[in-house]
Protein backbone atom coordinates (compact mmCIF):
# COMPACT_ATOMS: atom_id res chain seq x y z
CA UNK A 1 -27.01 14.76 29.91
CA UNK A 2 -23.94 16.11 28.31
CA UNK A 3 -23.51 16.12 24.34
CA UNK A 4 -19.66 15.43 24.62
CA UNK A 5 -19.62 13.06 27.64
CA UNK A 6 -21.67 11.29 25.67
CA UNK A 7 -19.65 11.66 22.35
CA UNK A 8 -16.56 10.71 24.26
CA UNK A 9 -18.18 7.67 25.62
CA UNK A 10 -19.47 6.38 22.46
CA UNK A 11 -16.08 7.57 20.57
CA UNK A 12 -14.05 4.93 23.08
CA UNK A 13 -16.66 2.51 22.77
CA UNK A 14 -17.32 2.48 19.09
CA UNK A 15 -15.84 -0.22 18.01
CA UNK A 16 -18.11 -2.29 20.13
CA UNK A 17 -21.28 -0.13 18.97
CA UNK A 18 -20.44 -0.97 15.30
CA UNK A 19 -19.90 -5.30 16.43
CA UNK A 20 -23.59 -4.49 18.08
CA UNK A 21 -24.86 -2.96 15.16
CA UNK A 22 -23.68 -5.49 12.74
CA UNK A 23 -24.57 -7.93 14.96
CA UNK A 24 -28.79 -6.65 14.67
CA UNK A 25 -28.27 -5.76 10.70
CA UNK A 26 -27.72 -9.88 10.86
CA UNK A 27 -31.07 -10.59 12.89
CA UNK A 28 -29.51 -10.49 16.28
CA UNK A 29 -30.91 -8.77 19.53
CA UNK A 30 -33.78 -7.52 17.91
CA UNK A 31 -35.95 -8.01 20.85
CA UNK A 32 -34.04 -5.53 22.81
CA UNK A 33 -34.26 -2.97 19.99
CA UNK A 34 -37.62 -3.05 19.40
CA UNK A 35 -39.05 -1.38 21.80
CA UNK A 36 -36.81 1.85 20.67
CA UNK A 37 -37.80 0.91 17.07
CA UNK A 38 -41.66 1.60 17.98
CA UNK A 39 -40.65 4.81 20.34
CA UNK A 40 -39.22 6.75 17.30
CA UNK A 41 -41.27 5.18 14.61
CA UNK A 42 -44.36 6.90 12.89
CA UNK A 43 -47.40 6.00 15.20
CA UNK A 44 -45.68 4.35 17.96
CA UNK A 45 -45.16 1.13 15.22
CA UNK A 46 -41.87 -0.24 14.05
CA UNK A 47 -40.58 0.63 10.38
CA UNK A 48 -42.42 -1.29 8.00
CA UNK A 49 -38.37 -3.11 7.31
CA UNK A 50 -38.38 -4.09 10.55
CA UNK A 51 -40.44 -7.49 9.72
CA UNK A 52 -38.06 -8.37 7.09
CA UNK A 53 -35.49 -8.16 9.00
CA UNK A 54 -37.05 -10.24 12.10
CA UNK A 55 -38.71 -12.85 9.84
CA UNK A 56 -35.84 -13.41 6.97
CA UNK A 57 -32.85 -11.49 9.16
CA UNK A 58 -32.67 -9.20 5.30
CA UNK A 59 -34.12 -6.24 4.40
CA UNK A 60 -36.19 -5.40 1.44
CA UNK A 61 -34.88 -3.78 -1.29
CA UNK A 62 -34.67 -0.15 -0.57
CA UNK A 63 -32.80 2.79 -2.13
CA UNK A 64 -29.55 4.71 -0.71
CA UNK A 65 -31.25 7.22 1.37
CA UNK A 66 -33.89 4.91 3.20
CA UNK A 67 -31.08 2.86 4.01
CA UNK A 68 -29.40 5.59 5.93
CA UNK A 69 -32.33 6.03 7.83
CA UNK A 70 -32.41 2.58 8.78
CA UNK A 71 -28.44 2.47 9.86
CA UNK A 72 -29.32 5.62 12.20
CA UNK A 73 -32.26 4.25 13.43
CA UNK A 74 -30.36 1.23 14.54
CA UNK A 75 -27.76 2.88 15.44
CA UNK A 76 -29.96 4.78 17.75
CA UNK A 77 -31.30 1.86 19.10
CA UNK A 78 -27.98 0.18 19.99
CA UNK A 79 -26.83 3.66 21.92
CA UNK A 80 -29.85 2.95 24.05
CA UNK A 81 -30.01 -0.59 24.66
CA UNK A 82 -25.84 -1.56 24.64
CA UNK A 83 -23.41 1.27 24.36
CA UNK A 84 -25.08 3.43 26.71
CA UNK A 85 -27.35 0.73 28.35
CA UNK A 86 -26.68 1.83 32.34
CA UNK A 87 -27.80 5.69 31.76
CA UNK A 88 -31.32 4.67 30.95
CA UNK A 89 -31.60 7.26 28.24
CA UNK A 90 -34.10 7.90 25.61
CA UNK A 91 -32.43 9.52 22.57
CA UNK A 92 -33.41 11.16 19.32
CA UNK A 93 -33.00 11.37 16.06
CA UNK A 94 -33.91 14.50 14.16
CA UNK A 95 -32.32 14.93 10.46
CA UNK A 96 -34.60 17.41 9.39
CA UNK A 97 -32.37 19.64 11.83
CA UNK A 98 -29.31 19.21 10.50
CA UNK A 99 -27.74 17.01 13.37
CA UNK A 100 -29.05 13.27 13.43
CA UNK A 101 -28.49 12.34 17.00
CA UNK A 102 -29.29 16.15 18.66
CA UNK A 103 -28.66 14.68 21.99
CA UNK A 104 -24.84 13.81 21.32
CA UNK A 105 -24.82 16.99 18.93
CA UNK A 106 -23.86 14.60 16.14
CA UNK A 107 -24.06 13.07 12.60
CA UNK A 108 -24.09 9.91 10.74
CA UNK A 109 -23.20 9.27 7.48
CA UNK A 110 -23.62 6.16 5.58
CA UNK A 111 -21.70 5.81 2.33
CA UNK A 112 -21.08 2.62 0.73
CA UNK A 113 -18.20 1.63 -1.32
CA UNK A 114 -18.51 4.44 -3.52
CA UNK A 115 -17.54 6.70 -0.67
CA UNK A 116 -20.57 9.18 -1.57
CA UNK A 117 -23.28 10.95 -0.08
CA UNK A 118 -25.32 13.89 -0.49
CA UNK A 119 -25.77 16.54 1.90
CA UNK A 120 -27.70 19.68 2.42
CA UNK A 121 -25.61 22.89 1.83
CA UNK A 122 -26.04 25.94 4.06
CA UNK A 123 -23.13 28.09 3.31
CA UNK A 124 -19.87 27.55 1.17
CA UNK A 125 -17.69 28.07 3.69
CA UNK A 126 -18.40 25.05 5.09
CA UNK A 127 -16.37 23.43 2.53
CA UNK A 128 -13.02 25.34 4.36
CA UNK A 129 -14.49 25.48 7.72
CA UNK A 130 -16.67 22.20 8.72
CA UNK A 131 -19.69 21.42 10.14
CA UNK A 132 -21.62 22.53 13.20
CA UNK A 133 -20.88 19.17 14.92
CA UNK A 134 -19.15 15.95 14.60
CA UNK A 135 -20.38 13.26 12.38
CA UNK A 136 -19.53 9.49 12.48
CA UNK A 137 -19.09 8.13 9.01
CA UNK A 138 -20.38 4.46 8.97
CA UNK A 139 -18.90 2.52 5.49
CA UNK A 140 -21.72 -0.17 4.24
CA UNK A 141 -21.52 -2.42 1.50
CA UNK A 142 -24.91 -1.33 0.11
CA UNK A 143 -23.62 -1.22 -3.27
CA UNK A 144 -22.55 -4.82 -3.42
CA UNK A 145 -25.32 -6.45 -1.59
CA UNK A 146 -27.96 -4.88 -3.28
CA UNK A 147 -26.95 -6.80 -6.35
CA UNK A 148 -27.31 -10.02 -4.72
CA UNK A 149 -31.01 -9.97 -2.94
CA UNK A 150 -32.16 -10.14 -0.32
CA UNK A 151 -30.60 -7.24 1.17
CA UNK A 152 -28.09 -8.69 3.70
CA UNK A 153 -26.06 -5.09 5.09
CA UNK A 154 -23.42 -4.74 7.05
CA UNK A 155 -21.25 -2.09 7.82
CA UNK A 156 -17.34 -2.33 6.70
CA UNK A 157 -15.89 0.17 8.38
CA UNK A 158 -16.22 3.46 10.50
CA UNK A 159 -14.54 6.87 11.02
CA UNK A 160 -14.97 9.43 13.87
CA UNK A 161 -15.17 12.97 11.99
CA UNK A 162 -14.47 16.32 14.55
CA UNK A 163 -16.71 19.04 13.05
CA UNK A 164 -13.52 20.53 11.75
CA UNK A 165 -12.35 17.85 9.52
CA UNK A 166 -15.65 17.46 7.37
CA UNK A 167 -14.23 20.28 5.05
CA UNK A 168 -12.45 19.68 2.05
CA UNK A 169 -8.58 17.90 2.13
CA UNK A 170 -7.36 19.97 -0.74
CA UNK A 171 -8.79 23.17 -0.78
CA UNK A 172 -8.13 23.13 3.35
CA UNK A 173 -4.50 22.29 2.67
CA UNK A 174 -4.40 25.30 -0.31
CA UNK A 175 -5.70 27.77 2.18
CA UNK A 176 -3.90 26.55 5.70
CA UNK A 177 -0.24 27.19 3.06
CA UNK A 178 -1.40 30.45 2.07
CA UNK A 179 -3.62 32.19 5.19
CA UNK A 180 -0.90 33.38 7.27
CA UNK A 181 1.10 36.00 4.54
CA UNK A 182 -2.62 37.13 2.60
CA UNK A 183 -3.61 37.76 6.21
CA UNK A 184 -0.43 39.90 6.91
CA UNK A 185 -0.16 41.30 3.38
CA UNK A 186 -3.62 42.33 2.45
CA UNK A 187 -7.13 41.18 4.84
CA UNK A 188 -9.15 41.90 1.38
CA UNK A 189 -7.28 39.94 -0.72
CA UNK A 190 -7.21 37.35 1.91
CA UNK A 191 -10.63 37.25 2.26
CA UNK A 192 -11.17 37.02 -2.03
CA UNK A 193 -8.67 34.38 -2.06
CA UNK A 194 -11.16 32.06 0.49
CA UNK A 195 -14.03 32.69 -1.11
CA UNK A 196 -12.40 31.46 -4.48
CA UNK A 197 -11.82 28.25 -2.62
CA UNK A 198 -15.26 28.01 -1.14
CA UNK A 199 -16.95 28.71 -4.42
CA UNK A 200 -14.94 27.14 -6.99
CA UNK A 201 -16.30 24.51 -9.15
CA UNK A 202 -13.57 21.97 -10.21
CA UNK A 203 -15.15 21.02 -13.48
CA UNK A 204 -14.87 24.67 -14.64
CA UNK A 205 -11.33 24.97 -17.10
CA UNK A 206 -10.74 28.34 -16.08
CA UNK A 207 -11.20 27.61 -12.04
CA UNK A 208 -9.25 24.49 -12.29
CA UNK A 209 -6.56 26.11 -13.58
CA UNK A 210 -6.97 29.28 -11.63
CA UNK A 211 -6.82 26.94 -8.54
CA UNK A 212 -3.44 25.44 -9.86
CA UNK A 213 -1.95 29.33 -10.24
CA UNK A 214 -3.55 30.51 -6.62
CA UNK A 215 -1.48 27.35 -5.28
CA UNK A 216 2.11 29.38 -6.21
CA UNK A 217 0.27 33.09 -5.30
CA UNK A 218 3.66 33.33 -3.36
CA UNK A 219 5.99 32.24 -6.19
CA UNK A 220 6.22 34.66 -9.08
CA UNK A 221 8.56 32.78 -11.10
CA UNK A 222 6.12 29.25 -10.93
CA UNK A 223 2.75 31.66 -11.42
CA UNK A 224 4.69 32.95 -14.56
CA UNK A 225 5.72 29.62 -15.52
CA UNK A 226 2.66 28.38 -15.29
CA UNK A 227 0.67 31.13 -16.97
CA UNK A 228 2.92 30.39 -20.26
CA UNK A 229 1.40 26.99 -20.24
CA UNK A 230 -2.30 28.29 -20.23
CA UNK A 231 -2.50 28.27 -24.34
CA UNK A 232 -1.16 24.61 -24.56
CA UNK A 233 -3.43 23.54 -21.69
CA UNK A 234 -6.71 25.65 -23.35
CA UNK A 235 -5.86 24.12 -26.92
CA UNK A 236 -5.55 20.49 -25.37
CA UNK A 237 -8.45 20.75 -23.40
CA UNK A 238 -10.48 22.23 -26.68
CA UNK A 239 -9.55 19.76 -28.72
CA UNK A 240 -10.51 17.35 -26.13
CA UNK A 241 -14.44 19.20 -26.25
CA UNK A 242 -14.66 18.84 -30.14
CA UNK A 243 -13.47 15.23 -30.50
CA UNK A 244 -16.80 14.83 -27.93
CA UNK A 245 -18.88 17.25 -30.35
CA UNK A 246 -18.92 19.59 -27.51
CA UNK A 247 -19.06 23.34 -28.09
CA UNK A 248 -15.56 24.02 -27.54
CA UNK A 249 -14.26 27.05 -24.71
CA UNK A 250 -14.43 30.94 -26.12
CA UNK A 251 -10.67 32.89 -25.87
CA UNK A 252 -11.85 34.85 -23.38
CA UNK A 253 -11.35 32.24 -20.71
CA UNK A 254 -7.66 31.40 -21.78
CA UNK A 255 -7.47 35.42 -21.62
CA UNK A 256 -8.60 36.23 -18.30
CA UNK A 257 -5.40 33.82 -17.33
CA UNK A 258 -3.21 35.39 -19.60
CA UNK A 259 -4.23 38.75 -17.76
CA UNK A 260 -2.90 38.24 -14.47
CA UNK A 261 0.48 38.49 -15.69
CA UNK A 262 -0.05 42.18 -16.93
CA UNK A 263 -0.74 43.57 -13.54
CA UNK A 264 1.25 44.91 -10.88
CA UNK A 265 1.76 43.15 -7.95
CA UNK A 266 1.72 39.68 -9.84
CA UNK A 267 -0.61 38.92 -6.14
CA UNK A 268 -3.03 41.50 -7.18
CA UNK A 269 -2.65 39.87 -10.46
CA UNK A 270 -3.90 36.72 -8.99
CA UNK A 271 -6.64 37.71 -6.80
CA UNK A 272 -8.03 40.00 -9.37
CA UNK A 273 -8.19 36.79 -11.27
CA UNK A 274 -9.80 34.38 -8.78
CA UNK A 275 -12.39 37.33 -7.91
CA UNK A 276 -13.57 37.83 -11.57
CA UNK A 277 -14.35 34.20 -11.92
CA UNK A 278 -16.40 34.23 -8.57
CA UNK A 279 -18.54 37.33 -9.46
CA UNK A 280 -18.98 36.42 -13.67
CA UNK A 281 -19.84 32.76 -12.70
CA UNK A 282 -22.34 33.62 -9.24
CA UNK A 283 -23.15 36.87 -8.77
CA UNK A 284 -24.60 37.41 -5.90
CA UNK A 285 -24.79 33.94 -4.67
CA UNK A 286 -21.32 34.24 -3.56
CA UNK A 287 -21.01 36.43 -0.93
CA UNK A 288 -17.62 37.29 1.30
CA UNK A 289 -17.63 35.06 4.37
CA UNK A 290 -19.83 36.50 7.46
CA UNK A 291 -17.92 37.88 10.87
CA UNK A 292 -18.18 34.32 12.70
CA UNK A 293 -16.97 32.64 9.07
CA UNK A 294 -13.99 34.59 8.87
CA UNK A 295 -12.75 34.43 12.21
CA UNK A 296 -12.67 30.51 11.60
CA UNK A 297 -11.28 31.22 8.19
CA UNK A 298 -8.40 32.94 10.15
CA UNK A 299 -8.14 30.97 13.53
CA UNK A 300 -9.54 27.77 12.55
CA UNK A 301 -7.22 24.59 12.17
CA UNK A 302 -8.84 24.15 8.57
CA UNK A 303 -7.86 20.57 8.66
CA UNK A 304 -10.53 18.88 6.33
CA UNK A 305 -10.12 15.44 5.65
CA UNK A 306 -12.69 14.73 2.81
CA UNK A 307 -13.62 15.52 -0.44
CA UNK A 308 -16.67 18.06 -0.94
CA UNK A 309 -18.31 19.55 -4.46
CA UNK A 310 -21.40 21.33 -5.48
CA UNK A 311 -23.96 19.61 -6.62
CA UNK A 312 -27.29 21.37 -5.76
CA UNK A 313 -26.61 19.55 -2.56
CA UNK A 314 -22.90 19.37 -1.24
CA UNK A 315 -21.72 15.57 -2.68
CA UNK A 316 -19.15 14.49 0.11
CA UNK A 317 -17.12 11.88 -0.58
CA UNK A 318 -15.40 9.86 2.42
CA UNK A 319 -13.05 8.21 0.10
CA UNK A 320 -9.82 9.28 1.76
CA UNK A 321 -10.42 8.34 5.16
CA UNK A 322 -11.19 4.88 4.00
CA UNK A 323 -9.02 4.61 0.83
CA UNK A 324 -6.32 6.97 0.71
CA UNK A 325 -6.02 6.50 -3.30
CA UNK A 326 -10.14 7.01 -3.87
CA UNK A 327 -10.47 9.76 -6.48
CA UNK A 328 -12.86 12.93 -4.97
CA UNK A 329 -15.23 12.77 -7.83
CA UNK A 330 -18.20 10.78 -7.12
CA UNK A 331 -20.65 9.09 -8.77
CA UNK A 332 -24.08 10.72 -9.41
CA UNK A 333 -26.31 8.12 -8.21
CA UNK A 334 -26.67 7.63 -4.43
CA UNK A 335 -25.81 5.59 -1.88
């Protein structure tokens, strides 16, 4: 039993998968899932949601992250009895692990409409680099049918995610412009500049605008340019803190920009910059990227395709696959 023959085969065939699945989310076939439902359930019994959804074709009212477990459960069980029906298999599902469905080597995801989910972090570099294996990202509408019970869920939409492309868009896109010449020029500074991007935390003033300067590290006359506009941007964004009665930002932030511009080469300038933040805001949590990390930092297509952000857990947010104009901030509750 090959992990990507079967990936393949459910990748071609998803689209009939996710009409199955709907189809037993609605009450449908639920005598041919069953038996699956008791094979992976505690005890050899079927999920205690399971009767709701035989007797009522709902579910009760259950929070974000039990209703992921019941979309991969079913999921599972569809595999079994529909998309892979004629290979007589008996699959898994292990979270705990990391991958959901070990025996296709992959993930499921189930946001709802606010594109969110929460996932455990390993290593930063994850953010530039991906996952260990592919994910399929299943869109519910768990946030609009919870507020009209009994829980009728379906799912809206899906997306097939290679490991590669559950990084972040952004950050990917900042690095992929910028690899090849830190790479040549300098393997250090290279190597600074990636952390920054795995590390940084996009609330902070001084990263976010570090972030917009590291975007023009190539371009002395726009990293001057926009070093000039530091002051208006710190007094703007301080003024902003006090009309909230929030202790507003100390000078020494707007000076560590003002800085770069005093060293020789502006680059140096730059990376000098993006380091200081890393080491006075983590310490030792933030490490330079491993052997196996970097070589994917160097040869690695870093094409991410969502939105990712610290948040004890990583908080990845799907909206740009589904919604090109979705916002990568998300919401702090789940689901």
């Amino acid at each position: 039993m090959n992990p990507d023959e079967l990936r393949k085969e459910f990748r071609d065939n998803c689209d009939a998968t996710i009409r199955r699945l709907n189809e037993v989310l609605a009450g449908k076939h639920l005598n041919s899932v069953e038996p699956v439902l008791k094979r992976i359930g505690r005890g050899g019994k079927t999920p205690h949601w399971f009767a709701n959804l035989r007797q009522t074709q709902t579910l009760p009212n259950l929070d974000g992250k039990s209703i992921g477990s019941v979309v991969e459960m079913l999921l599972l069980a569809v595999l079994e009895t529909h998309t892979f029906s004629k290979r007589k298999l008996q699959l898994r599902i292990n979270p705990a692990r990391g991958t959901d469905l070990p025996d296709l080597d992959l993930g499921v995801k189930s946001p709802s409409t606010n594109y969110c989910t929460s996932e455990p972090f390993f290593s930063a570099y994850e953010r530039l680099i991906g996952s260990k294996h592919d994910a399929v990202i299943l869109l519910t509408d768990y946030q609009e049918s919870k507020q009209k019970p009994p829980l009728k869920l379906r799912i809206l939409d899906w997306k097939y995610l290679e490991k590669s492309e559950i990084a972040d868009a952004n950050l990917c896109k900042i690095g992929l412009k910028h690899r090849g010449h830190l790479v040549k020029e300098n393997e250090v500074w290279a190597q600074k500049f990636f952390r920054f991007l795995a590390h940084i935390n996009q609330s902070d003033w001084r990263a976010k605008q570090l972030l917009l300067i590291a975007q023009c590290i190539n371009h002395s006359e726009q990293l001057v340019e926009l070093i000039k506009k530091s002051p208006t941007r710190f007094k703007a964004h301080n003024a902003h803190l006090l009309a909230k009665d929030r202790t507003p930002l100390p000078d020494t932030e707007l000076k560590a920009i003002e800085k770069i511009v005093t060293t020789k080469p502006l680059q140096l300038g730059v990376i000098d910059a993006l380091d200081n933040w890393v080491i006075e805001s983590l310490q030792e949590a933030a490490r330079m990227p491993g052997a196996a990390e970097w070589k994917l930092l160097k040869e690695g297509p870093l094409n991410g395709k969502i939105g990712m952000s610290f948040a004890l857990q990583w908080r990845f947010n799907f909206g740009r696959i589904f919604n090109g104009n979705a916002k990568d901030e998300c919401a702090l509750d789940e689901a």
